[in-house]
N, C-alpha and C. Protein backbone atom coordinates (compact mmCIF):
# COMPACT_ATOMS: atom_id res chain seq x y z
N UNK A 1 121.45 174.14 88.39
CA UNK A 1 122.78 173.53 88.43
C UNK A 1 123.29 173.54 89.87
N UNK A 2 122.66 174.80 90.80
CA UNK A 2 123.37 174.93 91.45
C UNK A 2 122.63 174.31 92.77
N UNK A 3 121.35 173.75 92.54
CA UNK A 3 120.60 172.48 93.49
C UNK A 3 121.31 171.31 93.14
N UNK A 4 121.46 171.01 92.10
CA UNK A 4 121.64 169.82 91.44
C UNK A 4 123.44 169.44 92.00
N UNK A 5 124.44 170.51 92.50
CA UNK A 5 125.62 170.26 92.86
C UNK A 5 125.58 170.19 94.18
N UNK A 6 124.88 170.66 95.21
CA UNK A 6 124.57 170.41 96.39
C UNK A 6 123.96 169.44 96.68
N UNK A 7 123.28 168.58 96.17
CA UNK A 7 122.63 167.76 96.66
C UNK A 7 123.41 166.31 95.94
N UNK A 8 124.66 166.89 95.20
CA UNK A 8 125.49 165.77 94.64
C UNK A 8 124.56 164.64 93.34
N UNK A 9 123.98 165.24 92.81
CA UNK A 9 123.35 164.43 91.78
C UNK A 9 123.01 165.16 90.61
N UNK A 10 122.93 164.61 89.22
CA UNK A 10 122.67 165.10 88.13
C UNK A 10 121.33 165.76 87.19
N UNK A 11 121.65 167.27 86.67
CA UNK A 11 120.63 167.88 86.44
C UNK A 11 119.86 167.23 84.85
N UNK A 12 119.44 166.95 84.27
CA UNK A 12 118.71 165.80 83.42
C UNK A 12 117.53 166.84 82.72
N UNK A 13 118.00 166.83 81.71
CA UNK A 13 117.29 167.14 80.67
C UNK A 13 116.00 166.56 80.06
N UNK A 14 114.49 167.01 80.59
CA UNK A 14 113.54 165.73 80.36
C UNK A 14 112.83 166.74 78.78
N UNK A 15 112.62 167.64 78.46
CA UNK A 15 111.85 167.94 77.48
C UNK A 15 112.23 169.16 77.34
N UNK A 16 113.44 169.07 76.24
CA UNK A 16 114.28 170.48 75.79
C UNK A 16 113.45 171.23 74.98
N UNK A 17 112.48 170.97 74.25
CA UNK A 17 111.40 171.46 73.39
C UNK A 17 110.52 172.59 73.95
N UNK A 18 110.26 172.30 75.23
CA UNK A 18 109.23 172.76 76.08
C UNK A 18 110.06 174.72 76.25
N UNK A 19 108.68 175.35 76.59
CA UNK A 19 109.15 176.79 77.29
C UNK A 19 109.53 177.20 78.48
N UNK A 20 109.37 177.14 79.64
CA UNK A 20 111.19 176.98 79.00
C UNK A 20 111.68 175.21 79.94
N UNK A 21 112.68 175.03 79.07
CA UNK A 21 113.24 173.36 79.45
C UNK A 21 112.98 173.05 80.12
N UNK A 22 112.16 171.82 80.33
CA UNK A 22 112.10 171.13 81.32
C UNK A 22 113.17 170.32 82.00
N UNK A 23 113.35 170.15 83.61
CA UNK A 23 114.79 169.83 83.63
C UNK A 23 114.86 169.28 85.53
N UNK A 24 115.03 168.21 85.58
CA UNK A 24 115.23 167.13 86.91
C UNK A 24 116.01 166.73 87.47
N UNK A 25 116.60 166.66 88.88
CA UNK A 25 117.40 166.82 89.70
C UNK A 25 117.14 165.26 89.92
N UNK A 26 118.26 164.09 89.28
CA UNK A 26 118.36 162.92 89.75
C UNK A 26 119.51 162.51 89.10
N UNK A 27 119.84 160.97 89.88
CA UNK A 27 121.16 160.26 89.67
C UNK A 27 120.51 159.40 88.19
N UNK A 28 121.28 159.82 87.12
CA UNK A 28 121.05 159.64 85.60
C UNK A 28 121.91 158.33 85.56
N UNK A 29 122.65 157.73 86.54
CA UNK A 29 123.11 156.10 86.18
C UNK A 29 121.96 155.44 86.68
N UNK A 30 121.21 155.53 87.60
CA UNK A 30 120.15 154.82 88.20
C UNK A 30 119.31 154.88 87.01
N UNK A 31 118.56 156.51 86.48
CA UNK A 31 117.63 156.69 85.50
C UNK A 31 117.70 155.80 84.91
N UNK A 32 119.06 155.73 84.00
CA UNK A 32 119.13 154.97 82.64
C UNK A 32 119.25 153.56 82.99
N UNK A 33 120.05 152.94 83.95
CA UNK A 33 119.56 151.67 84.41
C UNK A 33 118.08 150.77 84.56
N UNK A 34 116.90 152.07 85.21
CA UNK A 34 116.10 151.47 85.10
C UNK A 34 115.49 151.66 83.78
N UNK A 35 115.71 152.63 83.04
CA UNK A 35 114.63 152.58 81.63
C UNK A 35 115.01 151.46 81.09
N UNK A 36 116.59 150.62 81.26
CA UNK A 36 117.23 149.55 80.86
C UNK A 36 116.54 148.47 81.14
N UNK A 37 116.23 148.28 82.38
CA UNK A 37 115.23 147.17 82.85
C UNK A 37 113.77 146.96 82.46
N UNK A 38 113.21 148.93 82.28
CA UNK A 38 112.06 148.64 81.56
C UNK A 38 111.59 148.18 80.35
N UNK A 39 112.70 148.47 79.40
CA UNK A 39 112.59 148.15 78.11
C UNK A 39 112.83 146.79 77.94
N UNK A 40 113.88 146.21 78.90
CA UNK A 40 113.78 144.38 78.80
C UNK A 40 112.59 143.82 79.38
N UNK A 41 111.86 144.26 80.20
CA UNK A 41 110.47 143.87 80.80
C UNK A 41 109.60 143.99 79.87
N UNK A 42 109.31 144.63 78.34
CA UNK A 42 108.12 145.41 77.30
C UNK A 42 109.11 144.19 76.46
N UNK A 43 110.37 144.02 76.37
CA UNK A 43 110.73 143.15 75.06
C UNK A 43 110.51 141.60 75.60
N UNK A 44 110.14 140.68 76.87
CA UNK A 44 110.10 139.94 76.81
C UNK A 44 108.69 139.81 77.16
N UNK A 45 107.90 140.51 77.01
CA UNK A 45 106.49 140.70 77.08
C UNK A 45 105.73 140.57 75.45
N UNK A 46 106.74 140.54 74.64
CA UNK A 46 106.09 141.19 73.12
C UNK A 46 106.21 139.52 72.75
N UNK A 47 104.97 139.36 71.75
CA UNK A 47 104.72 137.68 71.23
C UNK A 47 105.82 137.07 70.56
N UNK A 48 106.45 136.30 70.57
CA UNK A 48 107.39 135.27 70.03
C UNK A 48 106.82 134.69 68.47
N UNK A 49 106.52 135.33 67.25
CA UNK A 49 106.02 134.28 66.60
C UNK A 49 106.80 132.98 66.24
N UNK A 50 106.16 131.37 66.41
CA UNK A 50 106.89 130.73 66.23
C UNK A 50 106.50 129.74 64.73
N UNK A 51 107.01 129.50 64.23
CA UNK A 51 106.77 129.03 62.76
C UNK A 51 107.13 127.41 62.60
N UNK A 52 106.19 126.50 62.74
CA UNK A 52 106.58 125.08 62.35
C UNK A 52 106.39 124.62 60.87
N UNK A 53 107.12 123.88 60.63
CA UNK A 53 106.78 123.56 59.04
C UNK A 53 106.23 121.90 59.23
N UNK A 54 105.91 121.65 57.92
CA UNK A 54 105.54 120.54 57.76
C UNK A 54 105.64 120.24 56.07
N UNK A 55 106.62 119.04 56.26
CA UNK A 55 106.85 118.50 54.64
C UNK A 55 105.69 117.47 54.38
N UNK A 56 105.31 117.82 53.02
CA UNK A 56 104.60 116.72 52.29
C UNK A 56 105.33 116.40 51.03
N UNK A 57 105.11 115.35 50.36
CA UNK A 57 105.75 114.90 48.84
C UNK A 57 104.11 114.73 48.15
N UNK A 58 104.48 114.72 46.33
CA UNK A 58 103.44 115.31 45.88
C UNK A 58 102.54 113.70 45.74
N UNK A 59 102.97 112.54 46.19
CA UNK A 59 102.08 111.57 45.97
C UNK A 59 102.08 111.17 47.52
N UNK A 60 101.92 112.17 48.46
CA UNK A 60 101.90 111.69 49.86
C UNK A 60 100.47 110.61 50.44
N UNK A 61 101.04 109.18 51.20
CA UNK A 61 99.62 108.57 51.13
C UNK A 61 98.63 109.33 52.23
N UNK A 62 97.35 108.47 52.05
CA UNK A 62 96.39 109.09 53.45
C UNK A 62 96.87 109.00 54.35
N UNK A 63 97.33 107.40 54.87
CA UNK A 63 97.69 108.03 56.48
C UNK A 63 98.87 108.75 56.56
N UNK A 64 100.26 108.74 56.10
CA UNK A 64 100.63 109.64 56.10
C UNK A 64 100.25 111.01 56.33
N UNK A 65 99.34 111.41 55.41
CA UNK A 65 98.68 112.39 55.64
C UNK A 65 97.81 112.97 56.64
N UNK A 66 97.20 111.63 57.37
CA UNK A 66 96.37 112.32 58.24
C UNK A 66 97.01 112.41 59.73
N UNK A 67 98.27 111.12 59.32
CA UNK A 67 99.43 111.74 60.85
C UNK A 67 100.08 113.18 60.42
N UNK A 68 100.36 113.60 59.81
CA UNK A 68 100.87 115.19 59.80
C UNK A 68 99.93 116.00 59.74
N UNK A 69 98.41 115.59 59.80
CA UNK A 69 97.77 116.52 59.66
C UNK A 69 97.34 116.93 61.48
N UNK A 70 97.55 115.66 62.25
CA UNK A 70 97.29 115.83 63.36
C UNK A 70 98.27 116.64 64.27
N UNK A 71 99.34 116.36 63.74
CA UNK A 71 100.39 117.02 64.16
C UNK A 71 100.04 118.47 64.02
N UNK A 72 99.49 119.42 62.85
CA UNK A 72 99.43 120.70 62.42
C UNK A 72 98.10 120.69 63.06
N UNK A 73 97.43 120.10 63.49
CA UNK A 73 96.50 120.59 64.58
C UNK A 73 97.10 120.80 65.65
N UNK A 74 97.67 119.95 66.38
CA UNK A 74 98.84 120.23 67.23
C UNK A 74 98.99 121.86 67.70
N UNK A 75 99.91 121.66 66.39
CA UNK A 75 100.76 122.99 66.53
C UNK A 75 100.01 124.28 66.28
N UNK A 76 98.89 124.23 65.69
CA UNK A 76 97.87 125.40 65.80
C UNK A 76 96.99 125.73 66.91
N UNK A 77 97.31 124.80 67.64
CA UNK A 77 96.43 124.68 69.19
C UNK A 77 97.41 125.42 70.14
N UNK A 78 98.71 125.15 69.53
CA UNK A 78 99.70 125.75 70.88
C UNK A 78 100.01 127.65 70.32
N UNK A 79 99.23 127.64 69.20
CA UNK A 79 99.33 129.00 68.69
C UNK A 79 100.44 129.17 67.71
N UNK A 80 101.38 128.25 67.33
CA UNK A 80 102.36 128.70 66.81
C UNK A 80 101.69 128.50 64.88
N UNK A 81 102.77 129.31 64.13
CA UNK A 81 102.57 129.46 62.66
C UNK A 81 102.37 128.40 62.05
N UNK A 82 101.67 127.61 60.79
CA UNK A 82 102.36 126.40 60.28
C UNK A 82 102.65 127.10 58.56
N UNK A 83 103.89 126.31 58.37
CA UNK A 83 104.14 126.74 57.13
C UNK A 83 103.82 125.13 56.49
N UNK A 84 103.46 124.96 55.70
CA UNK A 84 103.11 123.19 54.99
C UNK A 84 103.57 123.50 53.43
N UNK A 85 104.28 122.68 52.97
CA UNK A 85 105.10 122.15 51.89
C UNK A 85 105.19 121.26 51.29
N UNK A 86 104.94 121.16 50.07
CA UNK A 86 105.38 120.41 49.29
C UNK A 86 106.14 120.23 48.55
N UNK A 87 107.54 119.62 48.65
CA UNK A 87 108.59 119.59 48.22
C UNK A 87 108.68 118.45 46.70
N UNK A 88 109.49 119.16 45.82
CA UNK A 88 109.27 117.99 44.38
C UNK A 88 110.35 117.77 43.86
N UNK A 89 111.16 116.41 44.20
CA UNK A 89 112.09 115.93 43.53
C UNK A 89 112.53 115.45 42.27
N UNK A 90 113.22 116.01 41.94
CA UNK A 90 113.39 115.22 40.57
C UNK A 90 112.46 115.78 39.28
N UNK A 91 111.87 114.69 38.85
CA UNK A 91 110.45 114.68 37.89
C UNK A 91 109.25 115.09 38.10
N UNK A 92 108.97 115.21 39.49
CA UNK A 92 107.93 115.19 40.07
C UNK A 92 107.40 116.56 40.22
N UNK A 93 108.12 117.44 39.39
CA UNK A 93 107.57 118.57 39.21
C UNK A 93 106.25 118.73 38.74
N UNK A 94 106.37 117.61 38.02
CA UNK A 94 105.18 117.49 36.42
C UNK A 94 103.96 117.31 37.50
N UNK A 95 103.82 116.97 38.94
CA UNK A 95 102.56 116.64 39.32
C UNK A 95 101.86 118.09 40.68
N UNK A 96 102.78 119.18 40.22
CA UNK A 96 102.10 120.76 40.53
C UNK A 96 100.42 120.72 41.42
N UNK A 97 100.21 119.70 39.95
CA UNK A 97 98.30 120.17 40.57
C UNK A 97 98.02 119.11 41.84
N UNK A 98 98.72 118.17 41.47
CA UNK A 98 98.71 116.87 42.82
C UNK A 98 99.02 117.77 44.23
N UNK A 99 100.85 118.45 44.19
CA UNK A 99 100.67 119.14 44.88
C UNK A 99 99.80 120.60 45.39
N UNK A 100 99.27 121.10 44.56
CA UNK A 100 98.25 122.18 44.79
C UNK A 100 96.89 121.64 45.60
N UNK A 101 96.05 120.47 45.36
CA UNK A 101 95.23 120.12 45.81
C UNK A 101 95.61 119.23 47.01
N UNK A 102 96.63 118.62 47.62
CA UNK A 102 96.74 118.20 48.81
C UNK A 102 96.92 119.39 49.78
N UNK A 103 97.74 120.32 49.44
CA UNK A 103 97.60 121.89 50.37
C UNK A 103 96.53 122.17 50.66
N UNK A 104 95.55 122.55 49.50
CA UNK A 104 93.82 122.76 49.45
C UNK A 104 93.53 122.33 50.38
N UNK A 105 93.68 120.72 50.33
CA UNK A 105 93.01 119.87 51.14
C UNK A 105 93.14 119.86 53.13
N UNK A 106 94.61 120.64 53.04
CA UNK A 106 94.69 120.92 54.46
C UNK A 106 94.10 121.82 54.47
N UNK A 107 94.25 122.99 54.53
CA UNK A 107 93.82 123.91 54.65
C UNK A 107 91.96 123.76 54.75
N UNK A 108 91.32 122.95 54.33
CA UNK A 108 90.31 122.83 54.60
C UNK A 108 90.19 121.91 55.21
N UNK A 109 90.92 120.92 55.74
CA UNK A 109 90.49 120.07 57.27
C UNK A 109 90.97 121.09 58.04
N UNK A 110 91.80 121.86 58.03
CA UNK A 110 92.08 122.80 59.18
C UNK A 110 92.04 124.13 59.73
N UNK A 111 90.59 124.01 58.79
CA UNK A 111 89.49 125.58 58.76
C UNK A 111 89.58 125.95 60.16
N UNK A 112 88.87 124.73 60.84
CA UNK A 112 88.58 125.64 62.48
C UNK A 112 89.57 126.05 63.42
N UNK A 113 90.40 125.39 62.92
CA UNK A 113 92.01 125.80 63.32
C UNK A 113 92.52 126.99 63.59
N UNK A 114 92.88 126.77 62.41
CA UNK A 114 93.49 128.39 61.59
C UNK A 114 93.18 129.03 60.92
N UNK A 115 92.90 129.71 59.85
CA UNK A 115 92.98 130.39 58.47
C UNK A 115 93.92 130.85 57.38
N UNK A 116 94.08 130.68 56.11
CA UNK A 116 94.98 130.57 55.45
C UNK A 116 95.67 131.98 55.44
N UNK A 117 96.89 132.05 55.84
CA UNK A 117 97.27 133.48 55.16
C UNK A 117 97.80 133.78 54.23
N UNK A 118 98.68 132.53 53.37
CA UNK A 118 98.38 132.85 51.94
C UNK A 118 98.74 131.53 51.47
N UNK A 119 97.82 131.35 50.33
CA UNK A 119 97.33 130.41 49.26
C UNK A 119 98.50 129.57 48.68
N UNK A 120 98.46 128.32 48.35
CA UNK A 120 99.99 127.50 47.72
C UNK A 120 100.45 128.29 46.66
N UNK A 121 102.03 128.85 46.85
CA UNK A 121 102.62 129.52 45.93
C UNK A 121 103.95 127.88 45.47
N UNK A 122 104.44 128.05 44.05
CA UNK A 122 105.16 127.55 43.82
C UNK A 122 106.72 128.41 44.07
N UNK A 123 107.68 128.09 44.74
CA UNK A 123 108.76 128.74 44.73
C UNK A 123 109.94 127.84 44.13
N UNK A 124 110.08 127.58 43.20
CA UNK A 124 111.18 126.68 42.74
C UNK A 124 110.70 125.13 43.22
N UNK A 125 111.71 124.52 43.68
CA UNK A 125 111.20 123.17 44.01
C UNK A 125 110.20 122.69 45.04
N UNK A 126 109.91 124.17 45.80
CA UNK A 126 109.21 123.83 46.51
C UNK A 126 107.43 124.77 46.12
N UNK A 127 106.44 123.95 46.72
CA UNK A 127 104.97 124.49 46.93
C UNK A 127 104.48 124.79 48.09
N UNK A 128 104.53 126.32 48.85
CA UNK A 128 104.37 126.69 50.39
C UNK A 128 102.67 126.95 50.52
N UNK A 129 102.28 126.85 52.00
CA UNK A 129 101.45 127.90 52.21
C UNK A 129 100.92 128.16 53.79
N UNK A 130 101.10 129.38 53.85
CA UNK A 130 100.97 129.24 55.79
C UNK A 130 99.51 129.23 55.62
N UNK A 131 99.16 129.08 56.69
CA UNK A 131 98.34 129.23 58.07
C UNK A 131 98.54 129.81 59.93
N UNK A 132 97.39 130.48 59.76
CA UNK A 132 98.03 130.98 60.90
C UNK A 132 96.53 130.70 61.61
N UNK A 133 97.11 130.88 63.32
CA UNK A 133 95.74 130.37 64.10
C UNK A 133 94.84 131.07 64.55
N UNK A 134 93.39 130.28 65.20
CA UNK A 134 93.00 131.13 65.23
C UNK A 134 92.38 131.45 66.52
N UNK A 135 92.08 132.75 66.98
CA UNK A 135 92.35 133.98 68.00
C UNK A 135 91.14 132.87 69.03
């Protein structure tokens, strides 16, 4: 304490656990400033996942289809998530398996892509299923 008042700076508690305390003679606004800076340097360092979607309808035509499919190549090239959907209005519930097998069907043009991370689930009006890319 009595280095730490002569030399006008703060005595800092690094590892109270230890035998006996460990304990450092520095200016603790600077300290904590920089652990401040370090921890924003490690948080804008950490991956961004980014998630694009893509709507389909359950009688979507080919080309239609094969322009959104280029697109989700696209977006699996730049690394980001794809979520793909099939959304069912109305009546069009009744055609489930229509939508189940056009998902299929991406998912296997866009094997070398990505890989599925999980399989077409029905959630209410809608039919999801990501993909994610690959390494």
């Amino acid at each position: 304490m009595r280095i730490a008042n002569e030399q006008e700076l703060d005595l800092v508690e690094i590892s109270p656990n230890a035998d006996p305390p460990v304990c450092k003679v520095m200016d603790y606004k600077k300290f904590l400033y920089e652990q401040k800076k370090r921890d924003k340097a490690l948080k804008s360092k950490a991956t961004k996942v980014i998630i694009k979607e893509i709507r389909f309808g359950p009688n979507t035509d080919d080309h239609d289809y094969d322009f959104k499919k280029k697109h989700a190549e696209k977006f699996l090239k730049e690394g980001a998530k794809l979520k793909a959907f099939v959304f069912f209005k109305g009546r069009s519930i009744i055609f489930k398996e229509k939508g189940q097998i056009l998902l299929l069907k991406l998912a296997q043009d866009l094997e070398e892509f990505g890989k599925v991370e999980q399989m077409p689930r029905l959630e209410g009006k809608r039919m999801t299923m990501f993909i994610a890319p690959r390494k």
